[in-house]
PDB file of N, CA and C in Angstrom:
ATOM      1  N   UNK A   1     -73.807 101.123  26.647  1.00  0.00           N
ATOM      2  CA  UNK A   1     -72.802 101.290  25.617  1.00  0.00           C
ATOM      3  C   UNK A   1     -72.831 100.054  24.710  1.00  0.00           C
ATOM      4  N   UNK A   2     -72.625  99.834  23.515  1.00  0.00           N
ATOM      5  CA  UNK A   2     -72.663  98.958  22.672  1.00  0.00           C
ATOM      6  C   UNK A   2     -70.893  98.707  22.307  1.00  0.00           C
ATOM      7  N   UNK A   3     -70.812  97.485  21.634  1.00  0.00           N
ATOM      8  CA  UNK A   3     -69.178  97.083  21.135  1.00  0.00           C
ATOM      9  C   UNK A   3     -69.227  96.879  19.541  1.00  0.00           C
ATOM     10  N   UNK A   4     -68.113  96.943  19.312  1.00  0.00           N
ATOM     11  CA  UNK A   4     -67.563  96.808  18.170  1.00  0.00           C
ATOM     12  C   UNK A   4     -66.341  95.973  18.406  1.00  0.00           C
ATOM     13  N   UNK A   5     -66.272  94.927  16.963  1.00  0.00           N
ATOM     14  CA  UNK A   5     -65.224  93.807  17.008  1.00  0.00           C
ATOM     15  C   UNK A   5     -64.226  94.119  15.832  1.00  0.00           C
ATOM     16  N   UNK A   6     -62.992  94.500  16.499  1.00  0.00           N
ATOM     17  CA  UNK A   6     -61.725  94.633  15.206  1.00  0.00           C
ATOM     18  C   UNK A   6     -61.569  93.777  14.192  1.00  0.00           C
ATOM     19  N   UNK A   7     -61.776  94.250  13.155  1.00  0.00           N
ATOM     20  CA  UNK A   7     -60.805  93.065  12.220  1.00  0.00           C
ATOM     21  C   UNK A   7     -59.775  91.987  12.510  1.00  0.00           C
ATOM     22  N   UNK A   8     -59.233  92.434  13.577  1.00  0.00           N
ATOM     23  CA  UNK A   8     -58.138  91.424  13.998  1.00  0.00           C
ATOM     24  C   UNK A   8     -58.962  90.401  15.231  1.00  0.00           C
ATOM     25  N   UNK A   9     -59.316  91.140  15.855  1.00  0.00           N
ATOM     26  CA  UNK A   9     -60.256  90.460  16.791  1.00  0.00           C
ATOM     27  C   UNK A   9     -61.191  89.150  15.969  1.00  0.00           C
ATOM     28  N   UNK A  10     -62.003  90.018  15.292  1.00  0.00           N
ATOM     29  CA  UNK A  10     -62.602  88.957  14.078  1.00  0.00           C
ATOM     30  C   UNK A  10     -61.876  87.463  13.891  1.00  0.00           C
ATOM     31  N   UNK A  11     -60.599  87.898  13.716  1.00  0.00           N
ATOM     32  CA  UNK A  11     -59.573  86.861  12.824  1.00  0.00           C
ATOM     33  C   UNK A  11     -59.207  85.880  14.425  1.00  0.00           C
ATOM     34  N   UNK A  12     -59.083  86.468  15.414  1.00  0.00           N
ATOM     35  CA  UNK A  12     -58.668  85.635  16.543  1.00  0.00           C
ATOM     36  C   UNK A  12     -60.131  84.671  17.028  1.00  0.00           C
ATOM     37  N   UNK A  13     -61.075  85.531  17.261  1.00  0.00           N
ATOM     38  CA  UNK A  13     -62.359  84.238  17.632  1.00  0.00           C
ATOM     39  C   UNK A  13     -62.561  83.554  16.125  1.00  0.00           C
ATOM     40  N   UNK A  14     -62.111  83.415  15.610  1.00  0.00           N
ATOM     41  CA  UNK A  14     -62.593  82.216  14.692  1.00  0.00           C
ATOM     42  C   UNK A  14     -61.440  81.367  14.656  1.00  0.00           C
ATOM     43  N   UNK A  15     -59.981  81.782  14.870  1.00  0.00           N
ATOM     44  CA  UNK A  15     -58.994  80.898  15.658  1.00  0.00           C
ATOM     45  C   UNK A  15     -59.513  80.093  16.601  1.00  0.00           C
ATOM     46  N   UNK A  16     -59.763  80.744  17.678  1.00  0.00           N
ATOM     47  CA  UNK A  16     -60.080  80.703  18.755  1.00  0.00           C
ATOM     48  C   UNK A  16     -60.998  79.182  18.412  1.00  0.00           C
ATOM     49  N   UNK A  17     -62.314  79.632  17.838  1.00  0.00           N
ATOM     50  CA  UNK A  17     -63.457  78.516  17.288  1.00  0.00           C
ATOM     51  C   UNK A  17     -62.863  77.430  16.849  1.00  0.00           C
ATOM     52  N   UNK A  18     -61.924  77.606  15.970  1.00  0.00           N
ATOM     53  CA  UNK A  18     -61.976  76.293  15.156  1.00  0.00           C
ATOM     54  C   UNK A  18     -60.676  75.202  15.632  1.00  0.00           C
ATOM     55  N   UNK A  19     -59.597  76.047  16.699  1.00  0.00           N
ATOM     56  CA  UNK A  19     -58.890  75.491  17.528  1.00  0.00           C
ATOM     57  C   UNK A  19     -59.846  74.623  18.310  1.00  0.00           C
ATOM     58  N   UNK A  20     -60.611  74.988  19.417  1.00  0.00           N
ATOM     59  CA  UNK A  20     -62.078  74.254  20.092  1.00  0.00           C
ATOM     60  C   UNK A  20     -62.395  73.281  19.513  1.00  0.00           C
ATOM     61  N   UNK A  21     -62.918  73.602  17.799  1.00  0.00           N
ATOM     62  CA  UNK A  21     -63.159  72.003  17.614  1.00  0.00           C
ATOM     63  C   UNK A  21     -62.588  71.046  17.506  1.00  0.00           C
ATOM     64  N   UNK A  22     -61.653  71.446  16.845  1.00  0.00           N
ATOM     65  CA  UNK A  22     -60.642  70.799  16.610  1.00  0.00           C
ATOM     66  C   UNK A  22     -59.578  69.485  18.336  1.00  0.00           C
ATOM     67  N   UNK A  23     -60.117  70.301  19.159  1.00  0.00           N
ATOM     68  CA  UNK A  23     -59.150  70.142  20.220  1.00  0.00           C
ATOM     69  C   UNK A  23     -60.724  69.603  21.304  1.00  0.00           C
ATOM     70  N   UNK A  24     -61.858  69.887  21.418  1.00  0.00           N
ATOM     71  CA  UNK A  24     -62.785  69.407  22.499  1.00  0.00           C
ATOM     72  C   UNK A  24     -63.940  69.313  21.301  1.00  0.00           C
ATOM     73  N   UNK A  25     -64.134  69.311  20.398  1.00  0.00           N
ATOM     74  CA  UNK A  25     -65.499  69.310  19.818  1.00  0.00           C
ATOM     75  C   UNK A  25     -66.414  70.477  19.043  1.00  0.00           C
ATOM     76  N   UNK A  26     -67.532  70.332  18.753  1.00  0.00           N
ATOM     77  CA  UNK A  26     -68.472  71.005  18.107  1.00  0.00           C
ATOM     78  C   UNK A  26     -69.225  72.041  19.444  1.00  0.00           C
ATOM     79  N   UNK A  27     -69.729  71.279  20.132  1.00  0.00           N
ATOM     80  CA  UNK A  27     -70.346  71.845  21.154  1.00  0.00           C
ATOM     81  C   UNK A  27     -69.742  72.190  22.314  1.00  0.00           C
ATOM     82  N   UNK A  28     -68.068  72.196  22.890  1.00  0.00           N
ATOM     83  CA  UNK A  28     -67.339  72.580  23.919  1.00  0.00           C
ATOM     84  C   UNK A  28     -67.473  74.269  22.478  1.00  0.00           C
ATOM     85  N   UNK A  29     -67.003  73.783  21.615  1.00  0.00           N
ATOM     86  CA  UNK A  29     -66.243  75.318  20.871  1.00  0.00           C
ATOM     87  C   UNK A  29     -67.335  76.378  20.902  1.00  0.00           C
ATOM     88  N   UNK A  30     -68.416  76.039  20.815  1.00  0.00           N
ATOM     89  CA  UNK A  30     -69.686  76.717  20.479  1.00  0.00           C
ATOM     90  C   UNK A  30     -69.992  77.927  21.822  1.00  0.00           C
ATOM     91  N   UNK A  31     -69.923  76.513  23.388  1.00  0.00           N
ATOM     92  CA  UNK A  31     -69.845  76.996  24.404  1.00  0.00           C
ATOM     93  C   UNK A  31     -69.238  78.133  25.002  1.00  0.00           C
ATOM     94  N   UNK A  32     -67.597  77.984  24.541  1.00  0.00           N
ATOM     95  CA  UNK A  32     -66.514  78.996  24.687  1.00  0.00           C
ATOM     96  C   UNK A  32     -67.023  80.101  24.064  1.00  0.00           C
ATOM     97  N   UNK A  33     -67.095  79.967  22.536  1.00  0.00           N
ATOM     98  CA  UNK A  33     -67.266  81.005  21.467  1.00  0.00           C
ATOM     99  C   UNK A  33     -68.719  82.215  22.342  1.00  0.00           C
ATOM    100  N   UNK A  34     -69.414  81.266  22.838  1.00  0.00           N
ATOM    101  CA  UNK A  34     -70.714  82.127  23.306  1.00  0.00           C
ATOM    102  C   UNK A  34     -70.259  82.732  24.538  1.00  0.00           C
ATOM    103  N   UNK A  35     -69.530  82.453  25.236  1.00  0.00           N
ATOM    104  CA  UNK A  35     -68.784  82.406  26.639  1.00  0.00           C
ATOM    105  C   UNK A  35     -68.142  83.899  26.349  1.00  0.00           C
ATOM    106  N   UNK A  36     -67.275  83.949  25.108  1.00  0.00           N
ATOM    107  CA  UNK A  36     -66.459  85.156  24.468  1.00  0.00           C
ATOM    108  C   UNK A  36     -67.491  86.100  24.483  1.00  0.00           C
ATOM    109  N   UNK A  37     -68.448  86.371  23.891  1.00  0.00           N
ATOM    110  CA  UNK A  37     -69.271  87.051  23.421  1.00  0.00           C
ATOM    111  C   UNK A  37     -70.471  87.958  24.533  1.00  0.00           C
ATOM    112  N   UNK A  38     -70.590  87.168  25.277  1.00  0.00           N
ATOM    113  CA  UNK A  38     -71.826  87.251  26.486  1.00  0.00           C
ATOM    114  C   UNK A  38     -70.386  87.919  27.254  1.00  0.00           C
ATOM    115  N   UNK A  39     -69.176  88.010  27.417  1.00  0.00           N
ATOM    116  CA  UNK A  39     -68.490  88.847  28.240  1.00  0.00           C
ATOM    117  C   UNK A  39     -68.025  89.810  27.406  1.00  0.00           C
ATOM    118  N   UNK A  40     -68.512  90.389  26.128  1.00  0.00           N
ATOM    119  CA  UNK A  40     -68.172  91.604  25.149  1.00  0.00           C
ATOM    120  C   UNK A  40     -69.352  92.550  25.258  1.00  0.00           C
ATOM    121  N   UNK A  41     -70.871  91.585  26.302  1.00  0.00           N
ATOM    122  CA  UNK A  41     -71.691  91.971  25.810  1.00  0.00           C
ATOM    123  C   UNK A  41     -71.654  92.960  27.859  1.00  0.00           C
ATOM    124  N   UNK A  42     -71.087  91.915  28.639  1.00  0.00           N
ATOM    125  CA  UNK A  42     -70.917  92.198  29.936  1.00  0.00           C
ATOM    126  C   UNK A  42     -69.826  93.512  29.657  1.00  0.00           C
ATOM    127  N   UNK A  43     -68.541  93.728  28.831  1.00  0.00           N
ATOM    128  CA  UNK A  43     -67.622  94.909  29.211  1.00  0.00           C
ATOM    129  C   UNK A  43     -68.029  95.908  28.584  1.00  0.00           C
ATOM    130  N   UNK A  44     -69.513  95.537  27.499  1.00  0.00           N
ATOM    131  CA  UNK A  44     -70.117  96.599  27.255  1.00  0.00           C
ATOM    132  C   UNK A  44     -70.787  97.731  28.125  1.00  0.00           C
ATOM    133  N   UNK A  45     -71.574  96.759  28.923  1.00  0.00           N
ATOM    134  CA  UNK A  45     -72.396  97.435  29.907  1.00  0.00           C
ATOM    135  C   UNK A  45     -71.382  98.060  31.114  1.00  0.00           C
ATOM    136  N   UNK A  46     -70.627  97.641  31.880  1.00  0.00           N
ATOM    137  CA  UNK A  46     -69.881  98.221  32.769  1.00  0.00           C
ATOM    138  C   UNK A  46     -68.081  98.243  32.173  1.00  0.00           C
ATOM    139  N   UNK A  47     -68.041  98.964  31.013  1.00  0.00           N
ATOM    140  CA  UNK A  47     -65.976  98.999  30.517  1.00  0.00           C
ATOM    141  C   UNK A  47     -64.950  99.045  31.557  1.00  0.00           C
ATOM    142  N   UNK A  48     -65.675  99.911  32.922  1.00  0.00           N
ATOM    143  CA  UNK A  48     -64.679 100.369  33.697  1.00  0.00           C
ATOM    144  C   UNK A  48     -64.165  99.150  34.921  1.00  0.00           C
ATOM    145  N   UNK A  49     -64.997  98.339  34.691  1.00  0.00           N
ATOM    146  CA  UNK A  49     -64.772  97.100  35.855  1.00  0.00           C
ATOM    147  C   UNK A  49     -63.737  95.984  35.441  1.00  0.00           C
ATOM    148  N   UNK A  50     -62.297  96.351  34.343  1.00  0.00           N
ATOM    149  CA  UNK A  50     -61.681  95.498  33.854  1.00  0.00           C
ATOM    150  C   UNK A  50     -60.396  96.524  34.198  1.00  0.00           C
ATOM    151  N   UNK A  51     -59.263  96.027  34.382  1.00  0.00           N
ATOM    152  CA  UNK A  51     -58.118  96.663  34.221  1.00  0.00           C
ATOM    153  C   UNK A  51     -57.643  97.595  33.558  1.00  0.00           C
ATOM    154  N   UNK A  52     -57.274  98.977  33.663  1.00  0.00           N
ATOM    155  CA  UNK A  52     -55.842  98.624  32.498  1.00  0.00           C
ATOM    156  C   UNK A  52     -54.791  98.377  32.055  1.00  0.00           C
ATOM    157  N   UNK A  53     -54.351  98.274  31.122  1.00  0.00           N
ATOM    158  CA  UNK A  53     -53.054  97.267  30.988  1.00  0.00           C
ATOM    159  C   UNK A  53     -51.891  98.758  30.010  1.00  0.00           C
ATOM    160  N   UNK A  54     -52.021  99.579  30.817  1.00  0.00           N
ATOM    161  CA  UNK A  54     -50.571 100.314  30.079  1.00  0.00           C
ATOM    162  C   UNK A  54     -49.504  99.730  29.462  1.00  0.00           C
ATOM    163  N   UNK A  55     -48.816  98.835  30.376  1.00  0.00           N
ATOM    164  CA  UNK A  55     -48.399  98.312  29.791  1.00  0.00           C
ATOM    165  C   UNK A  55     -47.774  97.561  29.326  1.00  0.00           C
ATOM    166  N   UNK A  56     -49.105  96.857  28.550  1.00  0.00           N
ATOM    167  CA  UNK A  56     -49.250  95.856  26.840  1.00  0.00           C
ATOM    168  C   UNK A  56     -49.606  96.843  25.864  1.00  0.00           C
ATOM    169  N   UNK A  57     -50.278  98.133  26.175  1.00  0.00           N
ATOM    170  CA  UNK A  57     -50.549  98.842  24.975  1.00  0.00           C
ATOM    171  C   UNK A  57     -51.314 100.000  25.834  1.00  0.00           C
ATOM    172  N   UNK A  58     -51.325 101.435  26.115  1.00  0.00           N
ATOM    173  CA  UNK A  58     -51.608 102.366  26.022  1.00  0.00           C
ATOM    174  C   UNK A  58     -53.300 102.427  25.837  1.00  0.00           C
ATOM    175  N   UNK A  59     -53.609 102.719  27.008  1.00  0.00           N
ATOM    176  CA  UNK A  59     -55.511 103.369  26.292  1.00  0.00           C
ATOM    177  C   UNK A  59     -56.365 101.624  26.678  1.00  0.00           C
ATOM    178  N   UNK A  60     -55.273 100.329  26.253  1.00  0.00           N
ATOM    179  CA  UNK A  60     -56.162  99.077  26.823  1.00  0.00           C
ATOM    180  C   UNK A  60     -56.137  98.587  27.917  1.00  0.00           C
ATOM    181  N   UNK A  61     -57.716  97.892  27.466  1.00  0.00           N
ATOM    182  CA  UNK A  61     -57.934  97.228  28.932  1.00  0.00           C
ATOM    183  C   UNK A  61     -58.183  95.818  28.948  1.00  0.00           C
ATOM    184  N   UNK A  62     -57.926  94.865  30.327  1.00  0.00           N
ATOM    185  CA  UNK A  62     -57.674  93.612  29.227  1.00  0.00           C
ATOM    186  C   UNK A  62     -59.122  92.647  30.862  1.00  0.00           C
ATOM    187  N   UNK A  63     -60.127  92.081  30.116  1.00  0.00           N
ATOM    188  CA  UNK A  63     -60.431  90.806  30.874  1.00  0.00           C
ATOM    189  C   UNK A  63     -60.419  89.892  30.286  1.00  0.00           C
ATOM    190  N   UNK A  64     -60.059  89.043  31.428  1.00  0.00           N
ATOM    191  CA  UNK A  64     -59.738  87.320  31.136  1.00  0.00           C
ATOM    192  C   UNK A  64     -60.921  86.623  31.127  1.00  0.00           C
ATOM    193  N   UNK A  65     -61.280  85.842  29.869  1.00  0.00           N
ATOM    194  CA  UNK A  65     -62.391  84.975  29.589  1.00  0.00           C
ATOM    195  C   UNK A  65     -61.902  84.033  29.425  1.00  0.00           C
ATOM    196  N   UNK A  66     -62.010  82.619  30.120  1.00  0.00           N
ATOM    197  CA  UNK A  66     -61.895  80.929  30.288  1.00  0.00           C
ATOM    198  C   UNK A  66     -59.824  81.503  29.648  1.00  0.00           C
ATOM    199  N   UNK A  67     -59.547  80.973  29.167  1.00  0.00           N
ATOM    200  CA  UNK A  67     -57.971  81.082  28.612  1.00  0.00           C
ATOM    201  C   UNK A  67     -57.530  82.019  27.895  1.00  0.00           C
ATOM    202  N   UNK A  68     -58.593  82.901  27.723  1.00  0.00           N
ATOM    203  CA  UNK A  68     -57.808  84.164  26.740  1.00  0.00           C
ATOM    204  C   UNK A  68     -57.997  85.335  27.491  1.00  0.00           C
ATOM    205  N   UNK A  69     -57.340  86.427  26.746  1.00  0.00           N
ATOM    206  CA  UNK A  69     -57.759  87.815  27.219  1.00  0.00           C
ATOM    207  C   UNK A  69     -58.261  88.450  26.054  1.00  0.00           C
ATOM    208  N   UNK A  70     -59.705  89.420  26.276  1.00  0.00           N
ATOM    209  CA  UNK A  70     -60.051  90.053  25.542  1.00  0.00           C
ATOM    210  C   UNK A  70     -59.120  91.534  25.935  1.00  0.00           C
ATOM    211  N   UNK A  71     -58.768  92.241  24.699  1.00  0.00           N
ATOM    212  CA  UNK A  71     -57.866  93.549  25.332  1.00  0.00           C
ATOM    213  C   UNK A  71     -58.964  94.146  24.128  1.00  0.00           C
ATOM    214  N   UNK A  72     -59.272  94.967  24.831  1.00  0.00           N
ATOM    215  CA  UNK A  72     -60.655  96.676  24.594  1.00  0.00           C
ATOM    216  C   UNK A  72     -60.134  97.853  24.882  1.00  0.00           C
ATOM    217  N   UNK A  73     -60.689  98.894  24.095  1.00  0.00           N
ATOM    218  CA  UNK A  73     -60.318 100.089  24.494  1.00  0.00           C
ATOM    219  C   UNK A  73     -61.895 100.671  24.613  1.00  0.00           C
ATOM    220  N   UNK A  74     -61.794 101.837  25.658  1.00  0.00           N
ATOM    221  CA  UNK A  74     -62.912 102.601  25.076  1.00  0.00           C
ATOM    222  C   UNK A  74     -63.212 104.039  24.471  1.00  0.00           C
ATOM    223  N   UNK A  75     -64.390 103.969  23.041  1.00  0.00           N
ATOM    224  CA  UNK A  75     -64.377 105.005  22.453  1.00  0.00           C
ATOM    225  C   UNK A  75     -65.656 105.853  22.703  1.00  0.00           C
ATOM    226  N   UNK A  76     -65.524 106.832  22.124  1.00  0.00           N
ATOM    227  CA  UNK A  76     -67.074 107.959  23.047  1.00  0.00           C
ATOM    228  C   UNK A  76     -68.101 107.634  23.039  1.00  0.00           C
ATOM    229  N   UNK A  77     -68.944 106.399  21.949  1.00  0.00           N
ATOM    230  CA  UNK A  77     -69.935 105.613  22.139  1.00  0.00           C
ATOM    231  C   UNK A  77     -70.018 104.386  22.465  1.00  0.00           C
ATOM    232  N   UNK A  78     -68.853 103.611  22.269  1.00  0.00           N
ATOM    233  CA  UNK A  78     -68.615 102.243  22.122  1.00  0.00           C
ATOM    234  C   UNK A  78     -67.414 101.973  22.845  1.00  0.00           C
ATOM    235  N   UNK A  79     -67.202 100.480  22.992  1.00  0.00           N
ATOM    236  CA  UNK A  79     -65.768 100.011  23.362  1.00  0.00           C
ATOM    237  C   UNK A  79     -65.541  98.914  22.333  1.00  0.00           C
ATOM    238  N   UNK A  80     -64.145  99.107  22.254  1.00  0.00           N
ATOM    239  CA  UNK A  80     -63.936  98.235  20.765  1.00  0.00           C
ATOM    240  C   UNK A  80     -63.033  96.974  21.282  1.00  0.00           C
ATOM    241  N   UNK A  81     -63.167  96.384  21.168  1.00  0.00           N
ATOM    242  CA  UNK A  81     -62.709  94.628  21.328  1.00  0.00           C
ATOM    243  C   UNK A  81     -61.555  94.518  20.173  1.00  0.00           C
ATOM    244  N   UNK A  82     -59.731  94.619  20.455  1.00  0.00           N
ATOM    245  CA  UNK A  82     -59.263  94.905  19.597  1.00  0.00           C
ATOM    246  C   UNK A  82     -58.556  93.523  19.391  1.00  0.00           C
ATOM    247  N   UNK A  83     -58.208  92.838  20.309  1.00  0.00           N
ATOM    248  CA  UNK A  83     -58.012  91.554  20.452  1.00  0.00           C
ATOM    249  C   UNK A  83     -58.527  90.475  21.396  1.00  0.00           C
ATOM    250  N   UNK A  84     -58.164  89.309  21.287  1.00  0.00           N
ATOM    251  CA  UNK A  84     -58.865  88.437  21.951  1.00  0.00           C
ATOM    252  C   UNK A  84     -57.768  87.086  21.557  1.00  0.00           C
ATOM    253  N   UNK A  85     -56.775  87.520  22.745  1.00  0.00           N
ATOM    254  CA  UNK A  85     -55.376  86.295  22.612  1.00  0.00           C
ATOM    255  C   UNK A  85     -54.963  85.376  23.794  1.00  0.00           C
ATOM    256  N   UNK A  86     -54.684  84.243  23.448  1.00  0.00           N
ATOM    257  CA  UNK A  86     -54.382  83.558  24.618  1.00  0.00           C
ATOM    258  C   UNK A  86     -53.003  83.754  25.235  1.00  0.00           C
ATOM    259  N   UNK A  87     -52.469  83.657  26.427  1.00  0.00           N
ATOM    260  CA  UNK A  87     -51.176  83.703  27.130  1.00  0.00           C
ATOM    261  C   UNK A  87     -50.257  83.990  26.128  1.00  0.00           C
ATOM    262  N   UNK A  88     -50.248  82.735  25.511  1.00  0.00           N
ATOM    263  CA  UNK A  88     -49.122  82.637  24.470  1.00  0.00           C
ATOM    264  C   UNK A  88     -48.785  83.656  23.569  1.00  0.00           C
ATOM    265  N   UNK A  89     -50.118  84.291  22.925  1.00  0.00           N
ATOM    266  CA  UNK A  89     -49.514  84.789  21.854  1.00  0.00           C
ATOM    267  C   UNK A  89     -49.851  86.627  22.458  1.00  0.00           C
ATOM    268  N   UNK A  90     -49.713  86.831  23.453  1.00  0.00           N
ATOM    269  CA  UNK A  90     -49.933  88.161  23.862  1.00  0.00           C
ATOM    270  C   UNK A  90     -48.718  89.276  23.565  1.00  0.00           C
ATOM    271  N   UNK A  91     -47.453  88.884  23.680  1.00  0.00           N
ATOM    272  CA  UNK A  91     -46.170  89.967  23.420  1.00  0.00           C
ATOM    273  C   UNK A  91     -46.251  89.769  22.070  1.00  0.00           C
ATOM    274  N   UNK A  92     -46.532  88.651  21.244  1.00  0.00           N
ATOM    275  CA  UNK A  92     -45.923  88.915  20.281  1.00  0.00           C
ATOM    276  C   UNK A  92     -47.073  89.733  19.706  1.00  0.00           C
ATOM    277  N   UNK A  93     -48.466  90.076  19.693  1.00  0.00           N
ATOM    278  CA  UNK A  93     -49.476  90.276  18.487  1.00  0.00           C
ATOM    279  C   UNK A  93     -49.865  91.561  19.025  1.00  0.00           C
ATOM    280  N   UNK A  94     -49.620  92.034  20.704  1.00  0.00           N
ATOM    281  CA  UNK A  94     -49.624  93.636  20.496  1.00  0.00           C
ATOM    282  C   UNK A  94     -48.247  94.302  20.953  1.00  0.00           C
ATOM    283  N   UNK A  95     -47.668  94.998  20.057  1.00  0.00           N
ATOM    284  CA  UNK A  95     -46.182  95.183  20.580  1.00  0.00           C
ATOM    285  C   UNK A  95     -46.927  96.106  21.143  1.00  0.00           C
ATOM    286  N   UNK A  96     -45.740  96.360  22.266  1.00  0.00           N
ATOM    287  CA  UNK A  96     -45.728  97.732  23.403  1.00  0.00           C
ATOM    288  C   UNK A  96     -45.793  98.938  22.738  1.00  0.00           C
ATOM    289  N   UNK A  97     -46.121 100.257  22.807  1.00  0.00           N
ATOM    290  CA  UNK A  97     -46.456 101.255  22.409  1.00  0.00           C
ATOM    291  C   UNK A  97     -45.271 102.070  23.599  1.00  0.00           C
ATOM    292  N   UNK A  98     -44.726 101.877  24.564  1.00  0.00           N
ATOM    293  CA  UNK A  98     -43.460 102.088  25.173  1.00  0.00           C
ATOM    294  C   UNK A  98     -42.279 101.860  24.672  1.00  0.00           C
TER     295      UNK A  98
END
């Protein structure tokens, strides 16, 4: 199965990135950032080996990479990577669908 990255998702790993440098460096952020990615490339291949998370949101599923959670859903060819938030900002950026 192959992934696809949300627009919003988009907008959080480059948070994500430039928090890193900002906070450990060029090459810790790089690390993480690849860290993110190589496990989008892992919930590609097996979707069903991650939770789901009813509920935070209906239909997602959420694994934890180093401090964040990637939350995915899956669609009939793909699984889509809809966010990618740390602890903190998890209630507020997907409201409940309950």
């Amino acid at each position: 199965m192959t992934y696809k990255i949300s627009k919003q998702a988009k907008m959080d790993l480059a948070r994500i990135y430039w928090r890193g440098v900002r906070e450990f460096g060029d090459v810790q952020a790089e690390k993480y950032y690849n860290a993110l990615i190589d496990r989008f490339e892992s919930i590609a291949e097996n979707p069903l080996i991650y939770p789901m998370v009813d509920h935070v949101r209906s239909g997602y599923r959420r694994s934890v990479c180093g401090a964040d959670s990637i939350y995915y859903q899956m669609n009939n060819d793909h699984v889509e990577v809809m966010r990618v938030l740390g602890r903190q900002n998890t209630t507020s950026e997907i409201p409940s669908d309950h």
